[in-house]
Protein backbone atom coordinates (compact mmCIF):
# COMPACT_ATOMS: atom_id res chain seq x y z
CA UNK A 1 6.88 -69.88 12.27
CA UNK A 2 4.86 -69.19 8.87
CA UNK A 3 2.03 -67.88 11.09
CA UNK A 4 4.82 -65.56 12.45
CA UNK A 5 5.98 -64.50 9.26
CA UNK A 6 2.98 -63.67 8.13
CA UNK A 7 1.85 -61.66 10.86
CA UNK A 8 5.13 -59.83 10.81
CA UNK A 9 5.03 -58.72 6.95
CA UNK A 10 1.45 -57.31 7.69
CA UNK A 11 3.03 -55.35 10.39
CA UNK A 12 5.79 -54.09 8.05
CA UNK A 13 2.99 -52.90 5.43
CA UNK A 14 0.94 -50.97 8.16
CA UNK A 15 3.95 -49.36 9.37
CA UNK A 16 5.17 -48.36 5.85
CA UNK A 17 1.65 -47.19 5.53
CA UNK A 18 1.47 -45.19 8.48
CA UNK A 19 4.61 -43.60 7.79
CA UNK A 20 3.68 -42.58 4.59
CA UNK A 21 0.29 -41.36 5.68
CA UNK A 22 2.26 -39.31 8.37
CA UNK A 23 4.58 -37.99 5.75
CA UNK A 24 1.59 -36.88 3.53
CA UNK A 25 0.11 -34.55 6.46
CA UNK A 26 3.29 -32.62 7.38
CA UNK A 27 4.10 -31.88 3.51
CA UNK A 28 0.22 -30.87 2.97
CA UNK A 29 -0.04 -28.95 6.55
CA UNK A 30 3.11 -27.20 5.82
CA UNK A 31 1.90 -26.04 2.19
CA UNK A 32 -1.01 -24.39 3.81
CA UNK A 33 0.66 -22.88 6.74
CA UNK A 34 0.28 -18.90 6.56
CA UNK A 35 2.78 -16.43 6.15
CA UNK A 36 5.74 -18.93 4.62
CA UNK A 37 6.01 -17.84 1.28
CA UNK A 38 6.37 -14.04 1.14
CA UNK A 39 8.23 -12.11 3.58
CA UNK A 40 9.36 -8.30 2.85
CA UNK A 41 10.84 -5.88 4.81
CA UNK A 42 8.37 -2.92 5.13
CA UNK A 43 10.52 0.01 7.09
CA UNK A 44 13.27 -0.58 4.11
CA UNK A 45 10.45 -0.68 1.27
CA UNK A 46 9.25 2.80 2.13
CA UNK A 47 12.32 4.11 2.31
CA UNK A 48 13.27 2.35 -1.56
CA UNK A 49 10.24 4.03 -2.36
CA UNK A 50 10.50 7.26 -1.25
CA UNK A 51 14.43 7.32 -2.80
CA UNK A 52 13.26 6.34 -5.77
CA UNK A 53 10.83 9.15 -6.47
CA UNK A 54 13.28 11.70 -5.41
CA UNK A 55 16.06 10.00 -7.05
CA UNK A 56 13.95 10.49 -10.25
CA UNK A 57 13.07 14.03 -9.14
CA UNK A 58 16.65 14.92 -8.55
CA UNK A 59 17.47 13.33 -12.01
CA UNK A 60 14.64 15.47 -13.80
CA UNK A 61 16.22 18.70 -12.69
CA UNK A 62 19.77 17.77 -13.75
CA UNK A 63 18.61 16.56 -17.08
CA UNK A 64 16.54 19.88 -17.66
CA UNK A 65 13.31 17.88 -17.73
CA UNK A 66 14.49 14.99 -19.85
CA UNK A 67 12.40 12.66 -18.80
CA UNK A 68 13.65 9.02 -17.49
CA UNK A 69 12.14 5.66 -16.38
CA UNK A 70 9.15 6.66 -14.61
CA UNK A 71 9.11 4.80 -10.69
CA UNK A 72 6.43 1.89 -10.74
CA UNK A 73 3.63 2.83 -8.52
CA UNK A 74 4.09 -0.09 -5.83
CA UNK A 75 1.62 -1.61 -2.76
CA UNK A 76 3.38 -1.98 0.15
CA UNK A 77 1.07 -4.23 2.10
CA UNK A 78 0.05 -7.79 0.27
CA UNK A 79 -2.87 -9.31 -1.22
CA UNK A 80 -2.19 -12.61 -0.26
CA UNK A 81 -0.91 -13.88 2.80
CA UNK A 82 2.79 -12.99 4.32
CA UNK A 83 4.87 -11.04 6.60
CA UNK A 84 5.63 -7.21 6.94
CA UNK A 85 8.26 -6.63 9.25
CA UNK A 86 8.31 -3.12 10.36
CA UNK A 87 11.34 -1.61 12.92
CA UNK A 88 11.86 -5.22 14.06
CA UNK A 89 8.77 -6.61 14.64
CA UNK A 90 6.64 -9.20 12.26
CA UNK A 91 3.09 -7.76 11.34
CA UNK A 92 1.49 -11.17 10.00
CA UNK A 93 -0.70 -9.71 6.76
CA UNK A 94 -3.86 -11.90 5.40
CA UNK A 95 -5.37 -10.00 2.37
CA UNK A 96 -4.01 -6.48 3.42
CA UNK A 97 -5.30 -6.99 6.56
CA UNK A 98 -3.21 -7.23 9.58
CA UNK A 99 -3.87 -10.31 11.90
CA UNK A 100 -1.05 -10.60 14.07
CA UNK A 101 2.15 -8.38 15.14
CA UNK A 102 4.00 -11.68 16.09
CA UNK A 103 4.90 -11.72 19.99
CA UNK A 104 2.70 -9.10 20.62
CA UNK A 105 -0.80 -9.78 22.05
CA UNK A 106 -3.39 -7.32 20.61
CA UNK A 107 -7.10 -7.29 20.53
CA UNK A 108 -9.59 -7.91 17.36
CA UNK A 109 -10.11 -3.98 17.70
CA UNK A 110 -6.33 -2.94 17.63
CA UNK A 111 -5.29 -4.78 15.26
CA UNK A 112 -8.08 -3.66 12.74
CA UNK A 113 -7.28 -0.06 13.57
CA UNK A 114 -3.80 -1.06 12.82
CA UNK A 115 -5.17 -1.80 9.65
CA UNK A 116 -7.18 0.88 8.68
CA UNK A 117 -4.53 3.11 9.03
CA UNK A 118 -2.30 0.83 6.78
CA UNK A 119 -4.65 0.25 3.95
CA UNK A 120 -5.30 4.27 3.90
CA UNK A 121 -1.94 5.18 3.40
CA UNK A 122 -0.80 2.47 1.07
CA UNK A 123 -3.31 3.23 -0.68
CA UNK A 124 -2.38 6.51 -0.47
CA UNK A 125 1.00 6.65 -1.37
CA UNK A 126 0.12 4.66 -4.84
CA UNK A 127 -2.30 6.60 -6.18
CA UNK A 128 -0.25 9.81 -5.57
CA UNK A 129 2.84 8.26 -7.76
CA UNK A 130 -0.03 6.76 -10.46
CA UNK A 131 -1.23 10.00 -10.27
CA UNK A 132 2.03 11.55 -10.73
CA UNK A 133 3.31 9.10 -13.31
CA UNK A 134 0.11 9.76 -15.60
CA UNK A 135 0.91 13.86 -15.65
CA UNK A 136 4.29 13.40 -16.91
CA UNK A 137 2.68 11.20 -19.46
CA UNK A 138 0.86 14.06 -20.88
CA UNK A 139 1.98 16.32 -23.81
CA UNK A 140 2.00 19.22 -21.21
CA UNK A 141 2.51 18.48 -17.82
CA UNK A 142 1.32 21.02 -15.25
CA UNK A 143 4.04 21.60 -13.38
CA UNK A 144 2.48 23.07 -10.03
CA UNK A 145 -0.05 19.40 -10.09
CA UNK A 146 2.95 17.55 -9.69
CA UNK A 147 4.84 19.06 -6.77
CA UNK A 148 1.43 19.16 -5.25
CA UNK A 149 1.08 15.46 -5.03
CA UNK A 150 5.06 14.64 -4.82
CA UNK A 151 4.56 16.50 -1.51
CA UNK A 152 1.54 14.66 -0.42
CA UNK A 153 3.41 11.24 -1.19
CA UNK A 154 6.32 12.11 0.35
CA UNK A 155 4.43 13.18 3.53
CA UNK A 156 2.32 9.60 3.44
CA UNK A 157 5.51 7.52 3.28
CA UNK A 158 7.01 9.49 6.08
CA UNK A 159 3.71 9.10 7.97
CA UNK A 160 3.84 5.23 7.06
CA UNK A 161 7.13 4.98 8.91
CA UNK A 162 5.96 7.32 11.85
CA UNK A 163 2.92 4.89 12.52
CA UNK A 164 5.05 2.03 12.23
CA UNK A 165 7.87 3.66 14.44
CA UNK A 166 5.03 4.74 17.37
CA UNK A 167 4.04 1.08 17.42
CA UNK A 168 6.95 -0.19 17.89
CA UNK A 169 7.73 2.02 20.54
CA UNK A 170 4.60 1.49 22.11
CA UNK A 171 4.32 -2.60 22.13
CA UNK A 172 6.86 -2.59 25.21
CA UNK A 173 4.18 -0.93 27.28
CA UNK A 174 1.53 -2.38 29.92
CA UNK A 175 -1.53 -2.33 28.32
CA UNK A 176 0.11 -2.68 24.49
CA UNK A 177 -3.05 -3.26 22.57
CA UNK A 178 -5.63 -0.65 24.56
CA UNK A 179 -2.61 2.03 23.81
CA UNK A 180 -1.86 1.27 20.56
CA UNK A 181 -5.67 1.29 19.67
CA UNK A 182 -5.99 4.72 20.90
CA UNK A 183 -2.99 5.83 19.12
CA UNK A 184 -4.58 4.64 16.04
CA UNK A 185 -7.81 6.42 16.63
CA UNK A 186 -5.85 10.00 16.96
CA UNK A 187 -3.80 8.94 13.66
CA UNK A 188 -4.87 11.75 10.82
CA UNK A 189 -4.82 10.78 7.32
CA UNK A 190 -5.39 13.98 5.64
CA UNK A 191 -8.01 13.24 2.06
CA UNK A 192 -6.00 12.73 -0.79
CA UNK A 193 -6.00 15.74 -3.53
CA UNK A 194 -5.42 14.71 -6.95
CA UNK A 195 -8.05 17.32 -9.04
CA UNK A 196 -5.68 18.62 -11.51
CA UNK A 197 -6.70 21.92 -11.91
CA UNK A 198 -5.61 23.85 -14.90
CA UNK A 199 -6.39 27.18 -14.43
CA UNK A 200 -4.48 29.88 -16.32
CA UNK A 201 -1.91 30.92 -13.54
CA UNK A 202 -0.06 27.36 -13.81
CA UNK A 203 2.96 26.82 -15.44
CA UNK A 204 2.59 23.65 -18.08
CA UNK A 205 5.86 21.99 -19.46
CA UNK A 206 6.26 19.89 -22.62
CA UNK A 207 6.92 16.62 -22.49
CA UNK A 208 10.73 15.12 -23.65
């Protein structure tokens, strides 16, 4: 019976052990699953960001130039690792990159024209509303500069949700990823203008 005993606390112990072991690896493989912390829904972030500049544009006018809280220049895809989820669909993002649409098989290629395209006009659209956000800064702004590149980033976010809206259209297709790849490769990003220009002819405004 002692020999029992003995032999049946030892079993107790490994079994706590075990289950404690087993424990530690679900926490620890759960903490470095991808794309469980962040989550953000992309097709309603463009359109915040594109109502917030012409909310602000629309409140400049009303308030004869007063000027208000300018909109923080914002990146729509992450640094990190998370999910974009664009007209329905999850677009798995590691370091801007995208490296999944979830449910949707796609190639190496596809996705990282997928990509491209992304990264361009995120880029895109922020450095038109830093670029905007900096002229209304200045003592003078130049008046003509600014509705120059409010069009551009207007254009970009509309083009953002155009790309996003083709894809989504196109993912219930035979042969998803070679048609989506090609659809990315005829995908024009026109180059981004932001040489203010100050020649005489331009209206300048001063600052409130």
């Amino acid at each position: 019976m002692r020999y029992f005993g003995v032999n049946s606390s030892i079993m107790k112990n490994i079994y706590f052990l075990a289950l404690l072991i087993f424990i530690f690896s679900v926490t620890l493989k759960a903490q470095e699953t991808p794309f469980a912390f962040e989550k953000i829904n992309g097709s309603n972030f463009v359109k915040y960001l594109f109502n917030e500049r012409y909310q602000f544009n629309k409140s400049l006018v009303k308030h004869s130039g007063k000027l208000a809280q300018l909109p923080q220049a914002k990146s729509l895809l992450l640094n990190g690792k998370g999910i974009i989820v664009f007209d329905g669909y999850d677009y798995l993002i590691d370091n801007k990159q995208v490296v999944e649409i979830k449910g949707i098989f796609l190639s190496k290629n596809t996705l990282a024209a997928i990509s491209s395209k992304l990264i361009k006009l995120d880029d895109y659209q922020k450095k038109c509303s830093e670029s905007v956000n900096a002229e209304y800064k200045k003592d003078q702004r130049n008046l003509h500069y600014i509705k120059n590149i409010d069009r551009q980033y207007f254009s970009c976010l509309k083009q953002i949700s155009s790309l996003t809206a083709d894809i989504a259209q196109k993912v219930r297709k035979p042969n998803a990823s070679v048609t989506i790849e090609m659809a990315m490769d005829k995908v024009i990003i026109p180059a981004l203008s932001t040489n203010n220009n100050k020649n005489p002819e331009i209206l300048f405004a001063k600052a409130r």
